[in-house]
Protein backbone atom coordinates (compact mmCIF):
# COMPACT_ATOMS: atom_id res chain seq x y z
CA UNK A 1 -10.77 -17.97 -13.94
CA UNK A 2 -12.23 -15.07 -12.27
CA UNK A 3 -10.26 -12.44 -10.43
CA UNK A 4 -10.80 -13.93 -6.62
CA UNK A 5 -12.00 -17.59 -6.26
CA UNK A 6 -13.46 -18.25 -2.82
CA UNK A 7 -13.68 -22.01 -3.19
CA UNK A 8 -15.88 -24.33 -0.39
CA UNK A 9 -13.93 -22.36 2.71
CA UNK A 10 -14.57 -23.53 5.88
CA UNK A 11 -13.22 -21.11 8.33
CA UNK A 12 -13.79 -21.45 12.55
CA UNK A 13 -13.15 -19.53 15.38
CA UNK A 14 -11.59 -21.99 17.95
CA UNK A 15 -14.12 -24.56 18.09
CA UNK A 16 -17.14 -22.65 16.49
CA UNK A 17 -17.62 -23.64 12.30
CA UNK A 18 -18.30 -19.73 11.63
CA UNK A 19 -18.05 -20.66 7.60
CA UNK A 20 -19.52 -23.86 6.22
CA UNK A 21 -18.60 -24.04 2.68
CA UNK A 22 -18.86 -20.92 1.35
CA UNK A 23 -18.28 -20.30 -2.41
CA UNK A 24 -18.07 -16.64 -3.82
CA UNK A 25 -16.21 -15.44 -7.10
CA UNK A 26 -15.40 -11.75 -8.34
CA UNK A 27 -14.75 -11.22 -12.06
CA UNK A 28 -12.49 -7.99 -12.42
CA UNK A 29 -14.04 -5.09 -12.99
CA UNK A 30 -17.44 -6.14 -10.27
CA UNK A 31 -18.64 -4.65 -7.50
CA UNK A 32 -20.45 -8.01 -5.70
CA UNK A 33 -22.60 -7.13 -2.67
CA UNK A 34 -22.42 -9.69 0.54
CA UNK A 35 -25.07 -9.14 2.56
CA UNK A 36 -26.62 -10.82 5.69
CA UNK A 37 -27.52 -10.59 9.10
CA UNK A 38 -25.40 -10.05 12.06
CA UNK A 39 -23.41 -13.57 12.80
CA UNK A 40 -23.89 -14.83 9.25
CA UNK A 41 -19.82 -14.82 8.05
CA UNK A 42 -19.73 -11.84 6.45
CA UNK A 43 -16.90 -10.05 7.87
CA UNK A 44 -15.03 -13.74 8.65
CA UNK A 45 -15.40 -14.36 4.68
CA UNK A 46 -13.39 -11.20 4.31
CA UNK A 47 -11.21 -12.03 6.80
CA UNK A 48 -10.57 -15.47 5.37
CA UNK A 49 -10.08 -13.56 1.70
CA UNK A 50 -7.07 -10.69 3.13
CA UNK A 51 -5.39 -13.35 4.98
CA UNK A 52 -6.78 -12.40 8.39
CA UNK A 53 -7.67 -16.08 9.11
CA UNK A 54 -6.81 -19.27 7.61
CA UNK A 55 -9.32 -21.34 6.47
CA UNK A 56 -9.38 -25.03 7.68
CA UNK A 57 -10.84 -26.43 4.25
CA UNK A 58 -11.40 -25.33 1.04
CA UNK A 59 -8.92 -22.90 -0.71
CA UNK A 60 -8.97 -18.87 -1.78
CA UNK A 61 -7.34 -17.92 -5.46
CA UNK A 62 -6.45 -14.16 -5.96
CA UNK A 63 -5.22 -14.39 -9.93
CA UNK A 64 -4.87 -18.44 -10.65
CA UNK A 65 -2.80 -18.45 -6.95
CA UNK A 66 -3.81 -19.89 -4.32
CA UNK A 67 -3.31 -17.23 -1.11
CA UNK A 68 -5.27 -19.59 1.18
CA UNK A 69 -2.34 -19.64 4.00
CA UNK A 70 -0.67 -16.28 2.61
CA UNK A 71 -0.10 -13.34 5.41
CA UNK A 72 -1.87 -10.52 5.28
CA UNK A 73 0.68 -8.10 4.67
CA UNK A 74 1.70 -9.95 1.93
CA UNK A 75 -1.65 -10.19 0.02
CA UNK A 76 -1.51 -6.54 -0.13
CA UNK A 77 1.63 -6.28 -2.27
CA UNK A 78 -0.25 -8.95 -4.31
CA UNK A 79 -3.13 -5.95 -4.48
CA UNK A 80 -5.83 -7.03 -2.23
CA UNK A 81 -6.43 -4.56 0.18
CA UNK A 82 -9.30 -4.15 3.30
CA UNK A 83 -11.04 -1.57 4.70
CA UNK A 84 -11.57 -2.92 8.43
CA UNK A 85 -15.65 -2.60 10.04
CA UNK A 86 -14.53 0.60 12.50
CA UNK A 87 -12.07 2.15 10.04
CA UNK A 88 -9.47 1.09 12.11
CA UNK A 89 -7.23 4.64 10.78
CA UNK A 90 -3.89 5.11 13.20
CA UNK A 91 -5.71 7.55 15.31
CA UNK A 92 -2.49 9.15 16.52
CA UNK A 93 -0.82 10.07 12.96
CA UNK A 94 -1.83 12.74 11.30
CA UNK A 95 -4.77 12.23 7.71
CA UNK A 96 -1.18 12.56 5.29
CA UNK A 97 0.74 10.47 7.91
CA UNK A 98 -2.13 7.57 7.36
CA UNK A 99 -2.04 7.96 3.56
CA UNK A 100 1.58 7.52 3.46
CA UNK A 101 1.50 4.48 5.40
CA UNK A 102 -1.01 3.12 3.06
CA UNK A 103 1.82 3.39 0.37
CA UNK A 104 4.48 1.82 2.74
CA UNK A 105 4.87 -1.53 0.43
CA UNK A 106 5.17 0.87 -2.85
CA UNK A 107 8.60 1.33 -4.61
CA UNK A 108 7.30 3.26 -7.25
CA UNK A 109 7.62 7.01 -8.35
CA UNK A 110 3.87 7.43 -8.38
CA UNK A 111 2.93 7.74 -4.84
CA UNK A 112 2.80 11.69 -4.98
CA UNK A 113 0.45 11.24 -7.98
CA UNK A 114 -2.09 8.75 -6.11
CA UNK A 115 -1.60 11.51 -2.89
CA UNK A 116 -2.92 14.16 -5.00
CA UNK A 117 -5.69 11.52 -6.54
CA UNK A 118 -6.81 10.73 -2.63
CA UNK A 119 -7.27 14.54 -1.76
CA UNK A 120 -9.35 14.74 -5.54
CA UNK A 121 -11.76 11.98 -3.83
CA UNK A 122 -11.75 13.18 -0.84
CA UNK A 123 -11.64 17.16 -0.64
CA UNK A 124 -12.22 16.74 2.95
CA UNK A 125 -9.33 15.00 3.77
CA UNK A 126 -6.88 17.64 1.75
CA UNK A 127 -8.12 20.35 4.06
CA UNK A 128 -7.84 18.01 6.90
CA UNK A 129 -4.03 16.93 6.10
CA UNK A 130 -2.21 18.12 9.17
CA UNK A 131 -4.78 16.48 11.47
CA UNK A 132 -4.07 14.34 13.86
CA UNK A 133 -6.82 11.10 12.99
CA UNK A 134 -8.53 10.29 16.09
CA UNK A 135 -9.96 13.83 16.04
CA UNK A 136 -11.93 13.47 12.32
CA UNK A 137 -15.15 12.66 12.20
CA UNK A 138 -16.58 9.41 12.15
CA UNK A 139 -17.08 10.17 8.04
CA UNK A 140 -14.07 11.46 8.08
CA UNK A 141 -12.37 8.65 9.35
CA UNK A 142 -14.11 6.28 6.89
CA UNK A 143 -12.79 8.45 4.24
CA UNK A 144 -9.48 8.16 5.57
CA UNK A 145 -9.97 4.63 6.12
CA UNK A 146 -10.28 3.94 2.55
CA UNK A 147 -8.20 6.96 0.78
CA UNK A 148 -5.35 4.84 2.79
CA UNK A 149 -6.41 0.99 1.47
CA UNK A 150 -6.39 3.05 -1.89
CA UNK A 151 -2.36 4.28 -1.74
CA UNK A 152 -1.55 0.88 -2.16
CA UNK A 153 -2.70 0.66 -5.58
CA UNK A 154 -4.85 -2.48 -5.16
CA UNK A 155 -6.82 -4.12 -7.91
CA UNK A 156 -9.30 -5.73 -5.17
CA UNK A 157 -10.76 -3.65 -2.78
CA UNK A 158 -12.52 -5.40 0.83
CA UNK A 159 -14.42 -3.04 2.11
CA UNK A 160 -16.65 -4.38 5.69
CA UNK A 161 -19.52 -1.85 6.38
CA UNK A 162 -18.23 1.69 5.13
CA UNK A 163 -21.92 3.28 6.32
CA UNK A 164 -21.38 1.65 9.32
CA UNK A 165 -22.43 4.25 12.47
CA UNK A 166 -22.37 7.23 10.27
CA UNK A 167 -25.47 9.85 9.43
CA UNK A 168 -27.90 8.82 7.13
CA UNK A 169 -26.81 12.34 5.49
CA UNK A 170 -23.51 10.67 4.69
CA UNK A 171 -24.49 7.41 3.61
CA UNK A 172 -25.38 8.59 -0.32
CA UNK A 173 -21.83 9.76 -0.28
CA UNK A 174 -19.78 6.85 0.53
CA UNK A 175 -21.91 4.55 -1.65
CA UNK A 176 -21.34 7.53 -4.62
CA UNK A 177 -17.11 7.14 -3.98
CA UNK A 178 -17.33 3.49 -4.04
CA UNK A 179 -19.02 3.80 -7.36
CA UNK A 180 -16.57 5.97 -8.78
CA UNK A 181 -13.62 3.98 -7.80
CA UNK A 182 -15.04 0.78 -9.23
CA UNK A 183 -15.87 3.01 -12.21
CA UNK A 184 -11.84 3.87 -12.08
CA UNK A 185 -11.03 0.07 -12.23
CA UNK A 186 -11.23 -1.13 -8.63
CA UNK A 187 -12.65 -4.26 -7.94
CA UNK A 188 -14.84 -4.33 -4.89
CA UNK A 189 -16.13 -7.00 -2.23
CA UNK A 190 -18.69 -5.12 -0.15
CA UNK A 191 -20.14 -6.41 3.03
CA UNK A 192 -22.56 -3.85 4.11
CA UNK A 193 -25.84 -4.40 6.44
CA UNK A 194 -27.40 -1.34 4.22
CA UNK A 195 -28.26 -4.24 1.69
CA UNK A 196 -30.90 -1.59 -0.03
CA UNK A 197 -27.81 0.53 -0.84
CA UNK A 198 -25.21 -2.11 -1.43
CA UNK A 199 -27.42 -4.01 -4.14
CA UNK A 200 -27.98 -0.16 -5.85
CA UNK A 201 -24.46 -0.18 -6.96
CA UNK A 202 -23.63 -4.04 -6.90
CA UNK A 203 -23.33 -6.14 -9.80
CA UNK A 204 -24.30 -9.58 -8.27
CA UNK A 205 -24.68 -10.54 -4.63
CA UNK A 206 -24.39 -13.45 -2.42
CA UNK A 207 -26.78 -13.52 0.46
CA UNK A 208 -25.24 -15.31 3.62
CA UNK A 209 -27.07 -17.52 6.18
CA UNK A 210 -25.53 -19.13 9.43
CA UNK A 211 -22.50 -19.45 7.63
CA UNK A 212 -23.34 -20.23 4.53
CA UNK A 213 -23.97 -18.73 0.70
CA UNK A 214 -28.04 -18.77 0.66
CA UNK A 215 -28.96 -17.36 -2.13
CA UNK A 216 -26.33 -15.31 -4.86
CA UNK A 217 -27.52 -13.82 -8.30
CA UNK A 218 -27.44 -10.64 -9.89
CA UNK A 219 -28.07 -7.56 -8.05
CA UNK A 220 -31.28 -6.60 -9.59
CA UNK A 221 -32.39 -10.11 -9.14
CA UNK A 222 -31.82 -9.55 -5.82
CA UNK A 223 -33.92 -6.94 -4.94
CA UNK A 224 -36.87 -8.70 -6.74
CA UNK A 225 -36.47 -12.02 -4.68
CA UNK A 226 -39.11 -11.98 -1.73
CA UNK A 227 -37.44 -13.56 0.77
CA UNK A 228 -34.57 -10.76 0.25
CA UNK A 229 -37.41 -8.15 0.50
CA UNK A 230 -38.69 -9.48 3.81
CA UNK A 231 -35.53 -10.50 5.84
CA UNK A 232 -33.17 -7.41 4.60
CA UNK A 233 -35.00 -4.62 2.30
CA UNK A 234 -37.88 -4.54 4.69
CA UNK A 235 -40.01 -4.70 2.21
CA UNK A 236 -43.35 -7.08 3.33
């Protein structure tokens, strides 16, 4: 079986059917793009996967287990971990404060080690340490955001919109540090509205429609499909 099964969900917000079936899988090892417009179930299929929401059919496996009704803080000790649209970083602690608490569930003696390995991807946030959150950056938040889903070692990484609201100049960068922590072993579920940059670095994608999985194949297949190229490369 592959690493995450997403199998037939069907996920709702009160009354509102928000996901209608959807069916995604992530080998270990992939970095698979979701991409859509506004309203399609992006976000609410991540959501549904870190235990954010329960879905009302269908069931989620992380490993062979099914985590479909499994709390979100305990998926993470599993080793799923999400990196919320908005960062969502505890804008009152300080960047090392923030790191630490993304190690909170760890017992192990190597939480220095993976400290000093955040500050290697992120120089920024080294010189930034003493900080107190709120006052970064918006890039620097995002950084933060995902140095801290990072300290708790997971083997699948969410991550919903990482270029979301920052500079273009930025952009290049946080697709680059995705890339080199999927090239460090991280397995990553990216829902990003840049769907030109997300399908650069993704292995396969799964385009999403009104709540449901429109279209998936490879990445570069992707990019070549016309209807992609109209609705969401802007390419005519």
């Amino acid at each position: 079986m592959a690493l995450l099964e997403v199998n037939d969900i069907h996920t709702y917000y009160g009354n509102i059917h928000a996901l209608k079936g959807v069916t995604v899988e992530v080998d270990t090892g992939e970095i698979i793009a979701l991409i859509g417009s506004n309203g399609a179930g992006k976000t609410t299929t991540l959501r549904t996967i870190s235990g954010l929401m329960e879905p009302r059919e269908g069931a989620v496996y992380f490993e062979d287990e099914d985590i479909s009704n499994t709390r979100a803080d305990l998926l993470v000790s599993k080793g799923i971990s999400m990196v919320p649209e908005g960062r969502g970083v505890f804008a009152k602690l300080t960047v090392e404060e923030n790191l630490d608490m993304g190690a909170y569930i760890r017992r192990d003696g190597g939480v220095k080690d993976d400290l000093a390995g955040a500050y290697e991807l992120f120089p920024r946030l080294e010189e930034r340490k003493k900080q107190v959150a709120g006052t970064l950056s918006g890039g620097e938040q995002q950084m933060l955001a995902i140095a801290r889903a990072l300290m708790s070692k997971p083997r699948l990484l969410l991550l919903d919109e990482p270029s979301m609201g920052l500079a273009p100049v930025l952009v290049d960068g946080v697709f680059d540090t995705i890339q080199r922590i999927a090239n460090e072993g991280v397995t990553i579920l990216l829902v990003e509205q840049n769907a030109h940059m997300a399908l650069q670095i993704a292995d396969r994608g799964y385009v999403l429609q009104s709540g449901e999985v429109a279209i998936s194949d490879t990445a570069a297949n992707l990019q070549q499909n016309e209807t992609v190229q109209k609705t969401y490369l802007g390419i005519d």
